[in-house]
PDBML (XML) file of the C-alpha atoms, coordinates in Angstrom:
<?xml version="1.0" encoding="UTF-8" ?>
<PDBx:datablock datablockName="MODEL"
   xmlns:PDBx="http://pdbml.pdb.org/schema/pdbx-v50.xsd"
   xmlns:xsi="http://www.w3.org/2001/XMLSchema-instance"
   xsi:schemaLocation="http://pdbml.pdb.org/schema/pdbx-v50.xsd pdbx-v50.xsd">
   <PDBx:atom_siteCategory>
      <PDBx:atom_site id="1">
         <PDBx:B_iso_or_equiv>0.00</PDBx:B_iso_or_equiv>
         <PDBx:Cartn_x>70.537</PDBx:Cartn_x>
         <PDBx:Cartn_y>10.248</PDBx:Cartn_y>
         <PDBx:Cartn_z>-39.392</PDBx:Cartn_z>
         <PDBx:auth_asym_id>A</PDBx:auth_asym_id>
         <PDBx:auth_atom_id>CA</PDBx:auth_atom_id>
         <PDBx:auth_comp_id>UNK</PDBx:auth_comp_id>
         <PDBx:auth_seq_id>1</PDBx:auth_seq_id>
         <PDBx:group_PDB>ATOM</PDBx:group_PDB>
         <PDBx:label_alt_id xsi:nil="true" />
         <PDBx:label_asym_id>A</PDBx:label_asym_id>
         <PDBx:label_atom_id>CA</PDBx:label_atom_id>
         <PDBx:label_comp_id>UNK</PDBx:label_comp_id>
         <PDBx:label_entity_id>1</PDBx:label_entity_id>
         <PDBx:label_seq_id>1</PDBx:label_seq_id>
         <PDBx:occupancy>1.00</PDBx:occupancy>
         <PDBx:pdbx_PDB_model_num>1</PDBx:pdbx_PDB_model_num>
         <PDBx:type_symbol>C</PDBx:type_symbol>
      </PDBx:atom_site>
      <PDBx:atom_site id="2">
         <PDBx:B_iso_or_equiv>0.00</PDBx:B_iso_or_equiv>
         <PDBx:Cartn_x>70.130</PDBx:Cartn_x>
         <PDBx:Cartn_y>7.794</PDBx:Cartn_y>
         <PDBx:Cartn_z>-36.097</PDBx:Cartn_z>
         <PDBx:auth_asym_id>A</PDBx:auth_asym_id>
         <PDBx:auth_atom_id>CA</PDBx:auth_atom_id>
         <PDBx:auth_comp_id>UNK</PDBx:auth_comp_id>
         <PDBx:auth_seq_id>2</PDBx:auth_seq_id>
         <PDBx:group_PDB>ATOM</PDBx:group_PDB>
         <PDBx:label_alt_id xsi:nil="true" />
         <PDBx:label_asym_id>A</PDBx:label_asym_id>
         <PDBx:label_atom_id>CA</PDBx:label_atom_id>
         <PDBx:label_comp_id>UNK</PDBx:label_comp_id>
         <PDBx:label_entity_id>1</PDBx:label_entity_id>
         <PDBx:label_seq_id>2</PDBx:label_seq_id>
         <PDBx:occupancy>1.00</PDBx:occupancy>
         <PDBx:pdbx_PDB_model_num>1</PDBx:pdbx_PDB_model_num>
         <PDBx:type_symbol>C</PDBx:type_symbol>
      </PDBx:atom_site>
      <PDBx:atom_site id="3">
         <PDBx:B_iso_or_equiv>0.00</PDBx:B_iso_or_equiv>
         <PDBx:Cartn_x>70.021</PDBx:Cartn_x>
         <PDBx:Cartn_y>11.678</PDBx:Cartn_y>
         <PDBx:Cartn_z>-34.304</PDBx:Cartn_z>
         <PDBx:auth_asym_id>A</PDBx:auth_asym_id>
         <PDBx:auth_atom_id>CA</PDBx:auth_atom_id>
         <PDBx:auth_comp_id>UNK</PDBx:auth_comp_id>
         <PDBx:auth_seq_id>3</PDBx:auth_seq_id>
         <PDBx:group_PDB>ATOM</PDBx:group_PDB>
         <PDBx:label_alt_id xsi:nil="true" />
         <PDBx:label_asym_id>A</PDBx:label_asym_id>
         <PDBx:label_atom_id>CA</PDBx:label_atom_id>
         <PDBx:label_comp_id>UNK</PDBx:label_comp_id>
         <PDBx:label_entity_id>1</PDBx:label_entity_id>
         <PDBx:label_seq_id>3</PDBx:label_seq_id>
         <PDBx:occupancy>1.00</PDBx:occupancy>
         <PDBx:pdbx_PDB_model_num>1</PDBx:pdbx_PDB_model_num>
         <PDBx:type_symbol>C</PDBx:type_symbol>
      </PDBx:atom_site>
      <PDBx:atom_site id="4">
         <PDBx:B_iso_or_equiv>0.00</PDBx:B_iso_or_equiv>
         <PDBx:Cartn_x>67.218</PDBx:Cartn_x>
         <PDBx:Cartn_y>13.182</PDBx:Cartn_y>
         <PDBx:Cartn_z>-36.090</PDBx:Cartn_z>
         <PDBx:auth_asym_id>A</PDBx:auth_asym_id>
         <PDBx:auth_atom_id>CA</PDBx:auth_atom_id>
         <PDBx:auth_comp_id>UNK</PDBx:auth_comp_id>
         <PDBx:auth_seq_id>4</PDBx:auth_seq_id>
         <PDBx:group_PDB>ATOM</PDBx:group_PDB>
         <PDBx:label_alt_id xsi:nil="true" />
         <PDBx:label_asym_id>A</PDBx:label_asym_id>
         <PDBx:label_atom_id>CA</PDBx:label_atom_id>
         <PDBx:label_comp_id>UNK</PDBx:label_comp_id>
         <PDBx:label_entity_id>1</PDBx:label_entity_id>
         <PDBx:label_seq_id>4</PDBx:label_seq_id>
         <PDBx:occupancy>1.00</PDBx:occupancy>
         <PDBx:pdbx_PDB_model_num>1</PDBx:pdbx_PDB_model_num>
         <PDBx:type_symbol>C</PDBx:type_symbol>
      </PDBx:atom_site>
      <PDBx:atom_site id="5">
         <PDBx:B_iso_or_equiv>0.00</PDBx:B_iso_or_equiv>
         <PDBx:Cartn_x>64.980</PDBx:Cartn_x>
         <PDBx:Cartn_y>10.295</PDBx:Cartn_y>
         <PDBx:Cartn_z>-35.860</PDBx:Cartn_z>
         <PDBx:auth_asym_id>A</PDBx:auth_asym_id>
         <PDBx:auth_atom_id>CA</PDBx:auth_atom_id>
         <PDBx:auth_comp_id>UNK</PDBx:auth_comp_id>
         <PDBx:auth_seq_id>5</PDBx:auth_seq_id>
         <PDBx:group_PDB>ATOM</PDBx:group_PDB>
         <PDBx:label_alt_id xsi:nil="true" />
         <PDBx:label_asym_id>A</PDBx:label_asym_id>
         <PDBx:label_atom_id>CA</PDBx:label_atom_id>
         <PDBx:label_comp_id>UNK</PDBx:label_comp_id>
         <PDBx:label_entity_id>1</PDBx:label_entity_id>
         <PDBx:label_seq_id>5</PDBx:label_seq_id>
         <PDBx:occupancy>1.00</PDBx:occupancy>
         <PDBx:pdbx_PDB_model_num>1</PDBx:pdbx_PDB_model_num>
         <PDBx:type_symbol>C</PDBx:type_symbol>
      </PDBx:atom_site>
      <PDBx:atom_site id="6">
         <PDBx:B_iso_or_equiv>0.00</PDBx:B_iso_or_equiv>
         <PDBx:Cartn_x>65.313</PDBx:Cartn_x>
         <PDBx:Cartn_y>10.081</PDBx:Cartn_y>
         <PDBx:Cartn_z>-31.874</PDBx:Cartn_z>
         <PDBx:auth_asym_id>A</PDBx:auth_asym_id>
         <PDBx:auth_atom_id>CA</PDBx:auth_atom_id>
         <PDBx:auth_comp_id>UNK</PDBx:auth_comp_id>
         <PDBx:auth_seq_id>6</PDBx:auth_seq_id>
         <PDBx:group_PDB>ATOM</PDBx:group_PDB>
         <PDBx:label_alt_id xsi:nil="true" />
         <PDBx:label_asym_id>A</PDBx:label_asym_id>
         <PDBx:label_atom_id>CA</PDBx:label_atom_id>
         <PDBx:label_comp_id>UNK</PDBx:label_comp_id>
         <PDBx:label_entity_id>1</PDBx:label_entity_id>
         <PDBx:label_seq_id>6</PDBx:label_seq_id>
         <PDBx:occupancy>1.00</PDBx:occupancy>
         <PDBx:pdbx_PDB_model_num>1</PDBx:pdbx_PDB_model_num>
         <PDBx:type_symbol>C</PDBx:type_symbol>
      </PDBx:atom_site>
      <PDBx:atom_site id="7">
         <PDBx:B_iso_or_equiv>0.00</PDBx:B_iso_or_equiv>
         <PDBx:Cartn_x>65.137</PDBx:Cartn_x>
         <PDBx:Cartn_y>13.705</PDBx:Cartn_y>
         <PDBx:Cartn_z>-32.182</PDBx:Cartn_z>
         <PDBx:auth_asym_id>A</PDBx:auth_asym_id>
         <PDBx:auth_atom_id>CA</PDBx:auth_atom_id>
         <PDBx:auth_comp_id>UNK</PDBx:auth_comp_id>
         <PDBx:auth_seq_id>7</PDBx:auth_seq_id>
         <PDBx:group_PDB>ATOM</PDBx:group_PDB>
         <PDBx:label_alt_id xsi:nil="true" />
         <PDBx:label_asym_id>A</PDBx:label_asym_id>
         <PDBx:label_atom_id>CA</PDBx:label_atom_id>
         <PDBx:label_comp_id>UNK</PDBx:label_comp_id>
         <PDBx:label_entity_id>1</PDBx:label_entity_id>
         <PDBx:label_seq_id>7</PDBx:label_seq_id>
         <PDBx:occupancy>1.00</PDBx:occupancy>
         <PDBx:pdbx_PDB_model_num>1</PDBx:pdbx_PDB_model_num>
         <PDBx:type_symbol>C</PDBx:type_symbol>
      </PDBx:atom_site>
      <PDBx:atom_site id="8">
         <PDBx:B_iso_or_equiv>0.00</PDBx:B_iso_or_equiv>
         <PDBx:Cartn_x>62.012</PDBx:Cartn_x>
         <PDBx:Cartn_y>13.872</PDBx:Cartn_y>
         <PDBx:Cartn_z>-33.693</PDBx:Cartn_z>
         <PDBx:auth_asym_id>A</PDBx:auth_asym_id>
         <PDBx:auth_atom_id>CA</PDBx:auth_atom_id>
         <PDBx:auth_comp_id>UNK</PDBx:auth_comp_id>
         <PDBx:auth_seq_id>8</PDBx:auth_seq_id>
         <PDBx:group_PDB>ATOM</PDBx:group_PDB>
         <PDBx:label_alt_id xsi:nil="true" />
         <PDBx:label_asym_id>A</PDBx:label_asym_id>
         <PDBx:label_atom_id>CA</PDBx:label_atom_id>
         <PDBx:label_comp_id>UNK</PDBx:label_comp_id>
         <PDBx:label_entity_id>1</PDBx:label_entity_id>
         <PDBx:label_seq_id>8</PDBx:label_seq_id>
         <PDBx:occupancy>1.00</PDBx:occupancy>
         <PDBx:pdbx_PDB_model_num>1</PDBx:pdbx_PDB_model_num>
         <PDBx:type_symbol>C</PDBx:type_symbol>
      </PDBx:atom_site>
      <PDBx:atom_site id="9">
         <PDBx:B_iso_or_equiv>0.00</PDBx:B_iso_or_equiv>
         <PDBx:Cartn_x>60.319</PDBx:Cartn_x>
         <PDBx:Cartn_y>10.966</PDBx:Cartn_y>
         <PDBx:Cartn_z>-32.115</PDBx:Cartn_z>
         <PDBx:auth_asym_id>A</PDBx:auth_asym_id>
         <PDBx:auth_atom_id>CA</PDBx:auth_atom_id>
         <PDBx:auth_comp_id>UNK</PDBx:auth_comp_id>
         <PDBx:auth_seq_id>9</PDBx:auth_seq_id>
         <PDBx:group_PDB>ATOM</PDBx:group_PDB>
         <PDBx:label_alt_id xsi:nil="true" />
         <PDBx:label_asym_id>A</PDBx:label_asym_id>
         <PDBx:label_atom_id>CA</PDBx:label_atom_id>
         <PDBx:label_comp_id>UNK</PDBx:label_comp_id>
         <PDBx:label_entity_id>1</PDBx:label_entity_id>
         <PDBx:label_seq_id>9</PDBx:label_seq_id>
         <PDBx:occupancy>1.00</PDBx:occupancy>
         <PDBx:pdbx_PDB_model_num>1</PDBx:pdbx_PDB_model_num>
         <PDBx:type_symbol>C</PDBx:type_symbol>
      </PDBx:atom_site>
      <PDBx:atom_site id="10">
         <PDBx:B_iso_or_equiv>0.00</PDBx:B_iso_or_equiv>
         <PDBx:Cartn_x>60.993</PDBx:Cartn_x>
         <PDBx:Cartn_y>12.631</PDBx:Cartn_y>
         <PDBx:Cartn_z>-29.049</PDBx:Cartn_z>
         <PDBx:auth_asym_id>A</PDBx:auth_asym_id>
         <PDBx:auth_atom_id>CA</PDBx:auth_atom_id>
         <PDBx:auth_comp_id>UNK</PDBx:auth_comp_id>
         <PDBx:auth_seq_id>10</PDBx:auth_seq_id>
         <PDBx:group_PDB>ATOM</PDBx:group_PDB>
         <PDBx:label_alt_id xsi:nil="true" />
         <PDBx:label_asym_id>A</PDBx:label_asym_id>
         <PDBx:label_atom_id>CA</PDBx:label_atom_id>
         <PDBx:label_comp_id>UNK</PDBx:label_comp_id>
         <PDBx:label_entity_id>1</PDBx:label_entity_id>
         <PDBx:label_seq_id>10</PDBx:label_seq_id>
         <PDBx:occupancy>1.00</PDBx:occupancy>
         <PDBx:pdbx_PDB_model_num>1</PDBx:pdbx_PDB_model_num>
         <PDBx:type_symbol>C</PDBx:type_symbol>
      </PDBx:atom_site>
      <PDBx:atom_site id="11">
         <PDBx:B_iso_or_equiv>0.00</PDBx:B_iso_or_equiv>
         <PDBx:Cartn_x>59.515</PDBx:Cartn_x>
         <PDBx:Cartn_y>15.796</PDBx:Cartn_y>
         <PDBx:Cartn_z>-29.845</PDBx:Cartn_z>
         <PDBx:auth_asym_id>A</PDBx:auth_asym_id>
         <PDBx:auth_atom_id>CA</PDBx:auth_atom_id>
         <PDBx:auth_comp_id>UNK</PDBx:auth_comp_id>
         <PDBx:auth_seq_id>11</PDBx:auth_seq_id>
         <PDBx:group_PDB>ATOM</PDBx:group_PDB>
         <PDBx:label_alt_id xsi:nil="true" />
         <PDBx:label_asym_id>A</PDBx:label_asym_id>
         <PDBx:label_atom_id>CA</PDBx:label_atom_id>
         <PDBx:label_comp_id>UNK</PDBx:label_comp_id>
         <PDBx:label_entity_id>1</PDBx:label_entity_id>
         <PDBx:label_seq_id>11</PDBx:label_seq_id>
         <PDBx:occupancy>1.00</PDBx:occupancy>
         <PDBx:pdbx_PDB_model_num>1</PDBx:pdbx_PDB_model_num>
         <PDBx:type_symbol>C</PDBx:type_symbol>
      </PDBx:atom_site>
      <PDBx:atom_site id="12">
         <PDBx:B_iso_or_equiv>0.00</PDBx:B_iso_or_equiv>
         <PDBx:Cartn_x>56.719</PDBx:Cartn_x>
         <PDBx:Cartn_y>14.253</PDBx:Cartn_y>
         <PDBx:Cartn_z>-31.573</PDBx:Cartn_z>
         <PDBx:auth_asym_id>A</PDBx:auth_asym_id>
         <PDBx:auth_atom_id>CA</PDBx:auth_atom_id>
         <PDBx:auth_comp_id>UNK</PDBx:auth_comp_id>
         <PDBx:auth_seq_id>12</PDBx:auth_seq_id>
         <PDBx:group_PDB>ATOM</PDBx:group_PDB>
         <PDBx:label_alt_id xsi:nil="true" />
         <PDBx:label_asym_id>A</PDBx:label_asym_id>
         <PDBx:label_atom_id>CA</PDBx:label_atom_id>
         <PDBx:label_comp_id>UNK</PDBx:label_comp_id>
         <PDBx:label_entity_id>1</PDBx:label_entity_id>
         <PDBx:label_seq_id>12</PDBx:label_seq_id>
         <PDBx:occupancy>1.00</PDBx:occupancy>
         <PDBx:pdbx_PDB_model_num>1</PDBx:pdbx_PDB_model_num>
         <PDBx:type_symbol>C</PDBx:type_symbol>
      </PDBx:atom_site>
      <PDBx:atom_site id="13">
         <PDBx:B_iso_or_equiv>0.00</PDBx:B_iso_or_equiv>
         <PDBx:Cartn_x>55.983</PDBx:Cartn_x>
         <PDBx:Cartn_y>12.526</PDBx:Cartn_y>
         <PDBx:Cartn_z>-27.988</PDBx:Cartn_z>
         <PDBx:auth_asym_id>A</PDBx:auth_asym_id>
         <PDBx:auth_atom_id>CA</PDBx:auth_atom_id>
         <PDBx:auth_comp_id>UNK</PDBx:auth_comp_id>
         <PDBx:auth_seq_id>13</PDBx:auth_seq_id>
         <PDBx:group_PDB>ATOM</PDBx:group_PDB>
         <PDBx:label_alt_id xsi:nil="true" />
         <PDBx:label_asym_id>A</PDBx:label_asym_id>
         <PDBx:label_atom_id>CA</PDBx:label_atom_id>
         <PDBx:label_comp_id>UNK</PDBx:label_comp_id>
         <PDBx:label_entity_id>1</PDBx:label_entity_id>
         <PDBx:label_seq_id>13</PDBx:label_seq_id>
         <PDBx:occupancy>1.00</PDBx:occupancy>
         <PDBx:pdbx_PDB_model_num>1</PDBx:pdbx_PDB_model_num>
         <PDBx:type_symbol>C</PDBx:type_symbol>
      </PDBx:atom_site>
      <PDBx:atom_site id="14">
         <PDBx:B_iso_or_equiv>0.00</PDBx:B_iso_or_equiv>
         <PDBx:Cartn_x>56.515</PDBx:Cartn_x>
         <PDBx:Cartn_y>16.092</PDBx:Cartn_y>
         <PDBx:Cartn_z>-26.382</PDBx:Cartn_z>
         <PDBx:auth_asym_id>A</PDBx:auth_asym_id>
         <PDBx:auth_atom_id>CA</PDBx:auth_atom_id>
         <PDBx:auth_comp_id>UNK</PDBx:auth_comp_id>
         <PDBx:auth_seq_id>14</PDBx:auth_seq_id>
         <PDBx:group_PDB>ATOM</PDBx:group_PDB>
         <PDBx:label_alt_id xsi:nil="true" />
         <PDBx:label_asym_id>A</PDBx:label_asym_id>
         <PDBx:label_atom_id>CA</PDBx:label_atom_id>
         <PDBx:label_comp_id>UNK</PDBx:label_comp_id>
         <PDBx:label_entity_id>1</PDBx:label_entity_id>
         <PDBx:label_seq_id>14</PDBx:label_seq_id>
         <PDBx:occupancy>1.00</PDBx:occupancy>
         <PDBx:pdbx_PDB_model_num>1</PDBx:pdbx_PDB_model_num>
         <PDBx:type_symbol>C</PDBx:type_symbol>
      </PDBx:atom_site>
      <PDBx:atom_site id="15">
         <PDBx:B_iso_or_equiv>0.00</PDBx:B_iso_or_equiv>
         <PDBx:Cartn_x>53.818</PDBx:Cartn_x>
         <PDBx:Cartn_y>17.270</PDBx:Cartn_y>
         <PDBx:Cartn_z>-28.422</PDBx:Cartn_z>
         <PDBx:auth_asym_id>A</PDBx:auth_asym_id>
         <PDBx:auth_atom_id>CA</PDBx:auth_atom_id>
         <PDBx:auth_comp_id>UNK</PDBx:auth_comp_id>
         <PDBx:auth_seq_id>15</PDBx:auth_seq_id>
         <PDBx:group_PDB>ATOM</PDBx:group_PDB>
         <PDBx:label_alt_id xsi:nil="true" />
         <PDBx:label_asym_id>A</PDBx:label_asym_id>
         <PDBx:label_atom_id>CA</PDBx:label_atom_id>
         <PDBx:label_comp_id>UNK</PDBx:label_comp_id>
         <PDBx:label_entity_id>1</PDBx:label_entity_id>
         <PDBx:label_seq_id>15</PDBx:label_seq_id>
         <PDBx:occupancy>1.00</PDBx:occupancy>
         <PDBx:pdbx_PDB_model_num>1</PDBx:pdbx_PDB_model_num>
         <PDBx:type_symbol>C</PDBx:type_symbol>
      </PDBx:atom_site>
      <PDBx:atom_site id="16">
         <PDBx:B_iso_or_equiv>0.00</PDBx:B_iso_or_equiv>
         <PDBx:Cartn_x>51.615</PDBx:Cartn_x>
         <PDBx:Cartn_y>13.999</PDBx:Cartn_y>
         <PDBx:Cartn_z>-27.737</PDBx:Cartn_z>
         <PDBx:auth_asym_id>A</PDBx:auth_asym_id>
         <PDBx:auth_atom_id>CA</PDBx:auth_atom_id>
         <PDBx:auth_comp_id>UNK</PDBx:auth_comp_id>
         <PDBx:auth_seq_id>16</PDBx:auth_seq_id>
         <PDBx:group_PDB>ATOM</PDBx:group_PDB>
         <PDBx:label_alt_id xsi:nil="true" />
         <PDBx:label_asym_id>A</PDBx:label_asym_id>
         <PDBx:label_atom_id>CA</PDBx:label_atom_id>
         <PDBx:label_comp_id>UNK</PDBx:label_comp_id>
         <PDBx:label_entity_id>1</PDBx:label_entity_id>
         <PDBx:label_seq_id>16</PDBx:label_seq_id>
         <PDBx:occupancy>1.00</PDBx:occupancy>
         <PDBx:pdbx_PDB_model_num>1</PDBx:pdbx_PDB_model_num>
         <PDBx:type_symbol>C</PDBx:type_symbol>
      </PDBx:atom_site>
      <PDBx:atom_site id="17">
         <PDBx:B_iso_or_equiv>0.00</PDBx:B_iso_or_equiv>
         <PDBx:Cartn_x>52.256</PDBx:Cartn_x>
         <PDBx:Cartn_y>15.021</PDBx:Cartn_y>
         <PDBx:Cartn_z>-23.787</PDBx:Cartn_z>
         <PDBx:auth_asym_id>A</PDBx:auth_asym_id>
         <PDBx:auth_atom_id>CA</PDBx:auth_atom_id>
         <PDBx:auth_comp_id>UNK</PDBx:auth_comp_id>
         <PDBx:auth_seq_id>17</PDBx:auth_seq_id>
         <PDBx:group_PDB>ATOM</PDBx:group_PDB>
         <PDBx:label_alt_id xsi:nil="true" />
         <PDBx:label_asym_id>A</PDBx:label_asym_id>
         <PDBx:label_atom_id>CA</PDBx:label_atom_id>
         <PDBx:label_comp_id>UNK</PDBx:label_comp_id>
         <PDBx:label_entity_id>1</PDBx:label_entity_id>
         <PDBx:label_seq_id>17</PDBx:label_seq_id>
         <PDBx:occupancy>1.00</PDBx:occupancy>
         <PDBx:pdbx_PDB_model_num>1</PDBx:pdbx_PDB_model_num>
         <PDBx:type_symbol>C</PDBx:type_symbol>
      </PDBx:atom_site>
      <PDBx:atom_site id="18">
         <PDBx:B_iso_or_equiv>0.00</PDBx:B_iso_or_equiv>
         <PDBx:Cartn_x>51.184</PDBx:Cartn_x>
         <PDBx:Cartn_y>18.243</PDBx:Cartn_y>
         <PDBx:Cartn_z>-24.137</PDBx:Cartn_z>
         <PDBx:auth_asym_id>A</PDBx:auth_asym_id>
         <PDBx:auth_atom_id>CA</PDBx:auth_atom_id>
         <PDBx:auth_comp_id>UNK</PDBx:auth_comp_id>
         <PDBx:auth_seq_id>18</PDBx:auth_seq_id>
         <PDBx:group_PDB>ATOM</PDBx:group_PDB>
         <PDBx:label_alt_id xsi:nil="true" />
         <PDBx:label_asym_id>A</PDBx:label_asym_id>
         <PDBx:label_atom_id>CA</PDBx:label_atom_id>
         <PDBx:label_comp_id>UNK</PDBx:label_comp_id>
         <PDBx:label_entity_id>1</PDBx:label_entity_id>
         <PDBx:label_seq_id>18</PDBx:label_seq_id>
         <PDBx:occupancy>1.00</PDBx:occupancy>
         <PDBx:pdbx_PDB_model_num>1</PDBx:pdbx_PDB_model_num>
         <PDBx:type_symbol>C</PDBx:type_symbol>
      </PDBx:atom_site>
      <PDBx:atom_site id="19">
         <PDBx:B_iso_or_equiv>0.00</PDBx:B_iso_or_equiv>
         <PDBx:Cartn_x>48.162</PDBx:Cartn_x>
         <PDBx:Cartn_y>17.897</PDBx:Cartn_y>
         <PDBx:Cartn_z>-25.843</PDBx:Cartn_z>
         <PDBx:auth_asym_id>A</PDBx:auth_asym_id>
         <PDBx:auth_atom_id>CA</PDBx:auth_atom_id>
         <PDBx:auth_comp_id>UNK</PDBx:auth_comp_id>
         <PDBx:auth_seq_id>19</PDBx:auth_seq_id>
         <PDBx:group_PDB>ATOM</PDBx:group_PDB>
         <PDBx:label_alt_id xsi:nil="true" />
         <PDBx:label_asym_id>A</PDBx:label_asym_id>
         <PDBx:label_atom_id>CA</PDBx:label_atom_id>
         <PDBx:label_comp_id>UNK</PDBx:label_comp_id>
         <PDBx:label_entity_id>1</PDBx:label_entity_id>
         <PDBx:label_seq_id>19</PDBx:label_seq_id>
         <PDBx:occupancy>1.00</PDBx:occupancy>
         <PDBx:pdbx_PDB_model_num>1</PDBx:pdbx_PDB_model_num>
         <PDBx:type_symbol>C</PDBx:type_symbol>
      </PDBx:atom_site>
      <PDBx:atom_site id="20">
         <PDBx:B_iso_or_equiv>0.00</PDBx:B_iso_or_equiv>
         <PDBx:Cartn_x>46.876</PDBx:Cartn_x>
         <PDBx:Cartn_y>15.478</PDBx:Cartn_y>
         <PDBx:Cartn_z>-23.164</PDBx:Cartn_z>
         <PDBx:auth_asym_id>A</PDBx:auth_asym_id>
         <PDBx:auth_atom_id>CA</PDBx:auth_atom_id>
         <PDBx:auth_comp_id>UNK</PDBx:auth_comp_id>
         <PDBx:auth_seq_id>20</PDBx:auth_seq_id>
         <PDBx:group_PDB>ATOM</PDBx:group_PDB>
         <PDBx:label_alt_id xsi:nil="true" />
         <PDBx:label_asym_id>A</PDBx:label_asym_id>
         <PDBx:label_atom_id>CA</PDBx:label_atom_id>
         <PDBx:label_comp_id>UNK</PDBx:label_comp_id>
         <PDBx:label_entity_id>1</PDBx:label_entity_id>
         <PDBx:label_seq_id>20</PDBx:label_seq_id>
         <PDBx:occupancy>1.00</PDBx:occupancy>
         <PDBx:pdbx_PDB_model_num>1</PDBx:pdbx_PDB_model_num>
         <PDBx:type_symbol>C</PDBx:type_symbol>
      </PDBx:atom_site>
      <PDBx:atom_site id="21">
         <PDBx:B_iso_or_equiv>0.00</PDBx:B_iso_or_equiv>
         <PDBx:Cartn_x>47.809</PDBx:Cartn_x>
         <PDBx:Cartn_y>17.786</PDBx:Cartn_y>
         <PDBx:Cartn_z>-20.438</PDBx:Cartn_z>
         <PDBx:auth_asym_id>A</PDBx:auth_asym_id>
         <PDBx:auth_atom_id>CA</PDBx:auth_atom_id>
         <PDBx:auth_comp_id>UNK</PDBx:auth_comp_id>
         <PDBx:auth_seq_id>21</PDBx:auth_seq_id>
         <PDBx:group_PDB>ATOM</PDBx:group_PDB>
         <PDBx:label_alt_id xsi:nil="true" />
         <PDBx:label_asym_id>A</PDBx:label_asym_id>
         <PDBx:label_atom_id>CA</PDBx:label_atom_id>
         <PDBx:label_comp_id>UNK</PDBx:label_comp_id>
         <PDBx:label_entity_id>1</PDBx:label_entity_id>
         <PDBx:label_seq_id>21</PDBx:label_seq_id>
         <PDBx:occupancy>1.00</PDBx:occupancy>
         <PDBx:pdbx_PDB_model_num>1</PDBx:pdbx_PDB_model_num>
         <PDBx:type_symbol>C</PDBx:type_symbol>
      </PDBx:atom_site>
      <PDBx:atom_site id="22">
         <PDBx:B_iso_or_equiv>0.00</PDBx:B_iso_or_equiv>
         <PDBx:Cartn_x>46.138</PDBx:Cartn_x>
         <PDBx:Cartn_y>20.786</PDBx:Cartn_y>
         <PDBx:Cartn_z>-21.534</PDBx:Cartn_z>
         <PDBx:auth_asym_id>A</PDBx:auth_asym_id>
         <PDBx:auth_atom_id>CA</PDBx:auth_atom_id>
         <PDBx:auth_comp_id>UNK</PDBx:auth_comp_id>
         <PDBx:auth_seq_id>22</PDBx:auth_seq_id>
         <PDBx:group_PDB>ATOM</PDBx:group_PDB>
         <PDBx:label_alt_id xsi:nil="true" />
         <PDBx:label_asym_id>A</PDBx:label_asym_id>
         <PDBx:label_atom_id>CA</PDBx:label_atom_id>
         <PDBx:label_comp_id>UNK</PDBx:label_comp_id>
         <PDBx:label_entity_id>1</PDBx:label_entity_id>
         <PDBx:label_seq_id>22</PDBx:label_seq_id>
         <PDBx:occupancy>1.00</PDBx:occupancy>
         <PDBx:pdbx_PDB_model_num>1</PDBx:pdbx_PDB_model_num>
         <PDBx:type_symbol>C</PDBx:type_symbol>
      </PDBx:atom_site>
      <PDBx:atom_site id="23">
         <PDBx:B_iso_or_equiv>0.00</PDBx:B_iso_or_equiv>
         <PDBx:Cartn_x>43.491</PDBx:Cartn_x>
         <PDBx:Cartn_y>19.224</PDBx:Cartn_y>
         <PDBx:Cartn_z>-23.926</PDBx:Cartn_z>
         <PDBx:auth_asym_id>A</PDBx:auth_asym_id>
         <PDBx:auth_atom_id>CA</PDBx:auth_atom_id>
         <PDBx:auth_comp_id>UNK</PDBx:auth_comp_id>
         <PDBx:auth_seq_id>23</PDBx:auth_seq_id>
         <PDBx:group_PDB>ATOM</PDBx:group_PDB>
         <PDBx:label_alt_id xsi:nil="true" />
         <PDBx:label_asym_id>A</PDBx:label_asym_id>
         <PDBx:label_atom_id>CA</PDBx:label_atom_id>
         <PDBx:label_comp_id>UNK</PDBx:label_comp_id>
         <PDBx:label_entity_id>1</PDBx:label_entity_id>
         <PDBx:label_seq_id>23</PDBx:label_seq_id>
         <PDBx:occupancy>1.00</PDBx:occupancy>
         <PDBx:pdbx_PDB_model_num>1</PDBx:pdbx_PDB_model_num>
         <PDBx:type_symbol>C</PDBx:type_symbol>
      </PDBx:atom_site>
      <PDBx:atom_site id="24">
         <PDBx:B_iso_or_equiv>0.00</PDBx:B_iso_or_equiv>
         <PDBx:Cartn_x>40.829</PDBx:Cartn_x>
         <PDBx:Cartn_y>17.526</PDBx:Cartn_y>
         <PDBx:Cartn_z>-20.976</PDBx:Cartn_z>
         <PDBx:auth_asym_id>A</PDBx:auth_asym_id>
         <PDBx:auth_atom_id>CA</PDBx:auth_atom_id>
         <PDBx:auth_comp_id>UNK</PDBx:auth_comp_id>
         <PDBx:auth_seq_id>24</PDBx:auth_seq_id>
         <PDBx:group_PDB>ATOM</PDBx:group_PDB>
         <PDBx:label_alt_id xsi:nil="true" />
         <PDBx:label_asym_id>A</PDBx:label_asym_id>
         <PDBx:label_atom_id>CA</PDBx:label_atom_id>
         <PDBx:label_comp_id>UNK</PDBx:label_comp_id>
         <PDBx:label_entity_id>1</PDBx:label_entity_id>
         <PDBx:label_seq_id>24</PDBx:label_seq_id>
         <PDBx:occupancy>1.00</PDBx:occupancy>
         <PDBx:pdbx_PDB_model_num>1</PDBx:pdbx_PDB_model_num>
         <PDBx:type_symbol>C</PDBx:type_symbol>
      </PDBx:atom_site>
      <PDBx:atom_site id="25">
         <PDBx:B_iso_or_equiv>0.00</PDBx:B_iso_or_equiv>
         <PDBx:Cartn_x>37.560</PDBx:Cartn_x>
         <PDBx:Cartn_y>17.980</PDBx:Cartn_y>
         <PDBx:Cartn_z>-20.251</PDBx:Cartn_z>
         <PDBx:auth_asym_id>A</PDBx:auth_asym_id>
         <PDBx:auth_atom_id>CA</PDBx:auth_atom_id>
         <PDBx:auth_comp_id>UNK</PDBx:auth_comp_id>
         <PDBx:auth_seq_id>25</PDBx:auth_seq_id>
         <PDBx:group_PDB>ATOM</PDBx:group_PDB>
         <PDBx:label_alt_id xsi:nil="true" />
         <PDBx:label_asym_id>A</PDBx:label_asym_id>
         <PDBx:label_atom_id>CA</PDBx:label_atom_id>
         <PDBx:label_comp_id>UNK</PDBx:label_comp_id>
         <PDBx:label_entity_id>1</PDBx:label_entity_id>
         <PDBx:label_seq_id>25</PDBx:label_seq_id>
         <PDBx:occupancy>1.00</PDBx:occupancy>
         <PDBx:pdbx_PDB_model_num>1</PDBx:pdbx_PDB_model_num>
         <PDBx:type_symbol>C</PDBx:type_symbol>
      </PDBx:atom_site>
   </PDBx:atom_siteCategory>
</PDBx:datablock>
């Protein structure tokens, strides 16, 4: 359980990251 809950906030961050990367004016 502890696993998939890092696991996921982690690639819920990822997808945070990469959205601000390629997502700019």
């Amino acid at each position: 359980i502890i696993a998939y809950y890092i696991r996921m906030a982690l690639a819920k961050l990822g997808e945070e990251c990469i959205a601000k990367i390629r997502d700019r004016s």
